[in-house]
Protein backbone atom coordinates (compact mmCIF):
# COMPACT_ATOMS: atom_id res chain seq x y z
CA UNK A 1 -12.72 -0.09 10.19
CA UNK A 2 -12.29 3.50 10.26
CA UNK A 3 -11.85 3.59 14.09
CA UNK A 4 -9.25 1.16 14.16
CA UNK A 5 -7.31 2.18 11.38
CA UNK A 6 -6.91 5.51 13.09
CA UNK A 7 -6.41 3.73 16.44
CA UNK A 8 -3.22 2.07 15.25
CA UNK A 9 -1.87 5.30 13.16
CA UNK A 10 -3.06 7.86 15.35
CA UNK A 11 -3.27 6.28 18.67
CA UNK A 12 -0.40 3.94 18.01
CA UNK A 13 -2.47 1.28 19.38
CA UNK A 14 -0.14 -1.32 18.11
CA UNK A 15 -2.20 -4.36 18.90
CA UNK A 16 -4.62 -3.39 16.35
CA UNK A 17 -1.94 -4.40 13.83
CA UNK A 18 -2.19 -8.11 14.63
CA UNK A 19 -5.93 -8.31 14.00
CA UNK A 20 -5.70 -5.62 10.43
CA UNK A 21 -2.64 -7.45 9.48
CA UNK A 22 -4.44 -10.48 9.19
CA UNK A 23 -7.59 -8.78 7.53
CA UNK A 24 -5.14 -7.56 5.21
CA UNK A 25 -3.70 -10.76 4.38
CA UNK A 26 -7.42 -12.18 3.52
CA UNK A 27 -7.40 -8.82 0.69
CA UNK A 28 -3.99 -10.16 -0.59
CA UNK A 29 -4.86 -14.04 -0.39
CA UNK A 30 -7.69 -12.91 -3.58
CA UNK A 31 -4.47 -12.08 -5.85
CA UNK A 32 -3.87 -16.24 -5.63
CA UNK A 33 -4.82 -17.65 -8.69
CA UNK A 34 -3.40 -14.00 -10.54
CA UNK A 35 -0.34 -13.59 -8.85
CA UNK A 36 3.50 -14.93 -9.16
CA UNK A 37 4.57 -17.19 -6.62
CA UNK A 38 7.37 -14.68 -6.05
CA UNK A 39 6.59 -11.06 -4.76
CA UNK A 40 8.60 -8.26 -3.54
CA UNK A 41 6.45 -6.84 -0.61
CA UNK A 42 7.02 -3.12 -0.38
CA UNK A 43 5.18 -0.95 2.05
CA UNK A 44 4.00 2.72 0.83
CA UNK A 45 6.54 4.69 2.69
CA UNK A 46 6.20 7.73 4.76
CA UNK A 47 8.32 10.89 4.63
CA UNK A 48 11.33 10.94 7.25
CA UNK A 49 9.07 13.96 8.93
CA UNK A 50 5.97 12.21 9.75
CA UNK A 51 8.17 8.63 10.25
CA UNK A 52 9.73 10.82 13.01
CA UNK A 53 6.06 12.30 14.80
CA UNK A 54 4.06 8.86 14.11
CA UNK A 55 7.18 6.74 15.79
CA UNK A 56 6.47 3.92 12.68
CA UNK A 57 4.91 3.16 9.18
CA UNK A 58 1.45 2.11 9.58
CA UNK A 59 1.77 0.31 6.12
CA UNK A 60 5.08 -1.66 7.18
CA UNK A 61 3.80 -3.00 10.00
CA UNK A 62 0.14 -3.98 8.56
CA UNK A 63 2.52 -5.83 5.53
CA UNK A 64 4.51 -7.46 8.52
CA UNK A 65 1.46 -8.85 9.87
CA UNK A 66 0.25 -9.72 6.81
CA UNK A 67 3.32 -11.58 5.85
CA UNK A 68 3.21 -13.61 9.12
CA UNK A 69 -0.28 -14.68 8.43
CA UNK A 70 0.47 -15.27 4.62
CA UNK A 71 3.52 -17.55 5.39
CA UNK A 72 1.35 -20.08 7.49
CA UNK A 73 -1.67 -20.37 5.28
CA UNK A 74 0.47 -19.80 1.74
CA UNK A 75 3.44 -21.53 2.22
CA UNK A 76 3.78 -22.08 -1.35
CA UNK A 77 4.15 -17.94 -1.96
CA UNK A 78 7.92 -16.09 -1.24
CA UNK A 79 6.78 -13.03 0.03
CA UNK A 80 9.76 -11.03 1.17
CA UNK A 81 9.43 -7.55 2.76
CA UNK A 82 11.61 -4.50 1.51
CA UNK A 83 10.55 -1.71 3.36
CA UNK A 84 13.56 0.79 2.23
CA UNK A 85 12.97 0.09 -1.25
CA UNK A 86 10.62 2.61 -1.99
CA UNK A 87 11.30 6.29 -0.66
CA UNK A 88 8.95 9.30 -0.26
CA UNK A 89 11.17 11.94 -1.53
CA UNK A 90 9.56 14.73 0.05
CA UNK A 91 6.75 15.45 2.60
CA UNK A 92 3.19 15.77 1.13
CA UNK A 93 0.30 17.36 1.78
CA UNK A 94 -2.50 14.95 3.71
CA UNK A 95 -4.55 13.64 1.07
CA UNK A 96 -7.78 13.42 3.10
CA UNK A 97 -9.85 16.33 2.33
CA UNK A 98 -8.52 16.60 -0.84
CA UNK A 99 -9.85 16.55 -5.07
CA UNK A 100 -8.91 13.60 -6.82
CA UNK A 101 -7.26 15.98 -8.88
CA UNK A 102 -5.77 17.46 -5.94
CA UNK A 103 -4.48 14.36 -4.58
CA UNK A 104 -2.70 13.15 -8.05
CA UNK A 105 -0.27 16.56 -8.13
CA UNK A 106 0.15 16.01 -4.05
CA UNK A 107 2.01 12.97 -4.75
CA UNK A 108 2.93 13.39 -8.51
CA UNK A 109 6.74 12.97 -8.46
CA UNK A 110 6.99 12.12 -4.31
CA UNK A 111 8.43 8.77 -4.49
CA UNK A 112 11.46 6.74 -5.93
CA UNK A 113 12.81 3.58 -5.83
CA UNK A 114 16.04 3.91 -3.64
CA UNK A 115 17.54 0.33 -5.47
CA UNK A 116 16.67 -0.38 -8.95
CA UNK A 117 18.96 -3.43 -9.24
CA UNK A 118 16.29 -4.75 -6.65
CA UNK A 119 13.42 -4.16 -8.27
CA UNK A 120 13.95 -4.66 -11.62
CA UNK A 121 11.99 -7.70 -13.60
CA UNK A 122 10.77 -8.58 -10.04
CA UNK A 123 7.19 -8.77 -9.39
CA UNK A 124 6.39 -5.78 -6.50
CA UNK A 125 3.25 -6.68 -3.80
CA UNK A 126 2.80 -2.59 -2.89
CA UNK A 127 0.98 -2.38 0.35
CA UNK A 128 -0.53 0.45 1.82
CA UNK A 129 -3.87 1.06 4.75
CA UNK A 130 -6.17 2.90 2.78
CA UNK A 131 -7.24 3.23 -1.16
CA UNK A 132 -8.86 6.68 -1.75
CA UNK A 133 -8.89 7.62 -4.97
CA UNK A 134 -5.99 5.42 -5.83
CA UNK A 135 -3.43 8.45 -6.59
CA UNK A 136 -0.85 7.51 -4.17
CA UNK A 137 -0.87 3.82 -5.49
CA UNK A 138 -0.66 4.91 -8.52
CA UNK A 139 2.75 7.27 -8.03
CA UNK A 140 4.22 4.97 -6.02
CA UNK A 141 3.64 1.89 -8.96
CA UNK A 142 4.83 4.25 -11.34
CA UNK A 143 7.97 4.90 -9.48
CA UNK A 144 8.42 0.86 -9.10
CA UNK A 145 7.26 0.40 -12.83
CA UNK A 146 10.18 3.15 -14.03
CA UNK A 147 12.67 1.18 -11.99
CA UNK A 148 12.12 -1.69 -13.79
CA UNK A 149 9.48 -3.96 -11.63
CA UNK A 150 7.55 -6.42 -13.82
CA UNK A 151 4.82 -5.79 -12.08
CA UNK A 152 2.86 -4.75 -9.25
CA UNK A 153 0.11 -5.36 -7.62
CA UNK A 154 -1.85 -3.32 -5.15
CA UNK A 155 -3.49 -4.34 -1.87
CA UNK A 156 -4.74 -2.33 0.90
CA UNK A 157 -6.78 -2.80 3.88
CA UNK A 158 -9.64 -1.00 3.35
CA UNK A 159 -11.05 1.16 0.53
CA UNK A 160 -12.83 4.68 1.13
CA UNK A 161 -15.77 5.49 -0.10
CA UNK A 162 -17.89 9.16 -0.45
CA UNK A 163 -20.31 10.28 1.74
CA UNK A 164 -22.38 12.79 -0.34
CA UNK A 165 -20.07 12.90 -3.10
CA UNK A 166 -17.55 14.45 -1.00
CA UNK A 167 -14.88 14.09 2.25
CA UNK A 168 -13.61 10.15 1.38
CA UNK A 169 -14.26 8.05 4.49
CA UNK A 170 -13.12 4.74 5.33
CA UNK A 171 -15.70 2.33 4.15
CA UNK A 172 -16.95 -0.89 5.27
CA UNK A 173 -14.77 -2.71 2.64
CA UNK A 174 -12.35 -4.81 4.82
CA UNK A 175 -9.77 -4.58 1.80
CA UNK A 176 -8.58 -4.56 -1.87
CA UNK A 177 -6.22 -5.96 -4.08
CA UNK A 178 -5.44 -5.43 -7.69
CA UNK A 179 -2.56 -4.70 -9.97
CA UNK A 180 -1.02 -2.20 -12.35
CA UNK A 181 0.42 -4.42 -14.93
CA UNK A 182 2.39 -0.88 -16.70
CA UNK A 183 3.19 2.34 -15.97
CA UNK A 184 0.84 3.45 -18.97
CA UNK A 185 -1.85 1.23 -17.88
CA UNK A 186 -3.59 1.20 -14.97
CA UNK A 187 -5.71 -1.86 -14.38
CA UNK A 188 -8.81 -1.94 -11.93
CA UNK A 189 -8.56 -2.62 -8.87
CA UNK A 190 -10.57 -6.07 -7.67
């Protein structure tokens, strides 16, 4: 999993999305009997500096993939993609290598919601490649949540784990998907 999420962000080995978009859709296809019908799919965006050097948003185009697959086996869900909703207000800090501490104040304040009349009492899907220690899920719902979503629910493609209690790695975990139902609370993920 590791190799070939860094294959398609690093190496821009764009056929790679095709195959994780569709892993990604199996993570999201567990929110079914929680979810709304209706969700507002919103990739975790990347700063306009590293948009420019990687060429793309890994997260967008896993979501787009993800949709596709979603629309054919769940016709019954309105999934609708809003990349721009969400902006990363400034350029962070990597968060691999990083505290869990550490990686909370990287992206503590980073993100906002560029259209709350879009957001508000709408149910948000957030989408993103890899859950760490959760911090930048959990800014970026909190930015939704202040804007007024009703919800939102978390799904990524793969989960890290620690290898020695240290240096978060990729693990074997194809995905995850979960929600923060408030801005206060933070529900697990499942």
């Amino acid at each position: 999993m590791r190799e070939a999420i860094h294959a398609l962000k690093y190496g821009r080995m764009h056929p790679a999305a095709r195959r994780l978009g569709a892993m990604l859709a199996a993570a999201i296809e567990q929110l079914v009997p929680d979810a709304p019908a209706e969700l507002l799919v919103v990739p975790v965006p990347l700063h306009r500096t590293k948009h420019r050097q990687r060429g793309f948003n890994q997260a967008r185009v896993l979501a787009q993939f993800a949709i596709r697959t979603l629309r054919k086996s769940h016709p019954q869900w309105d999934l609708n993609l809003a990349p721009r909703t969400l902006m990363r207000l400034r350029s962070t800090e990597s968060q691999a290598g990083l505290t869990p501490r550490q990686r909370r104040n990287n992206v503590r304040g980073a993100f906002k919601v560029s259209d709350s009349d879009a957001v508000r009492g709408r149910n948000i899907l957030l989408v993103d490649d890899i859950l760490t220690t959760g911090a930048t899920a959990r800014a970026a719902a909190q930015a939704l949540k202040r804007a007024g979503a009703a919800s939102v629910y978390v799904a990524t493609l793969a989960r890290a784990h620690r290898v020695n209690g240290i240096n978060p790695q990729p693990g074997p975990q194809p995905a995850i998907a979960g929600s923060h139902s408030s801005s206060s609370t933070h529900q697990p993920f499942i």
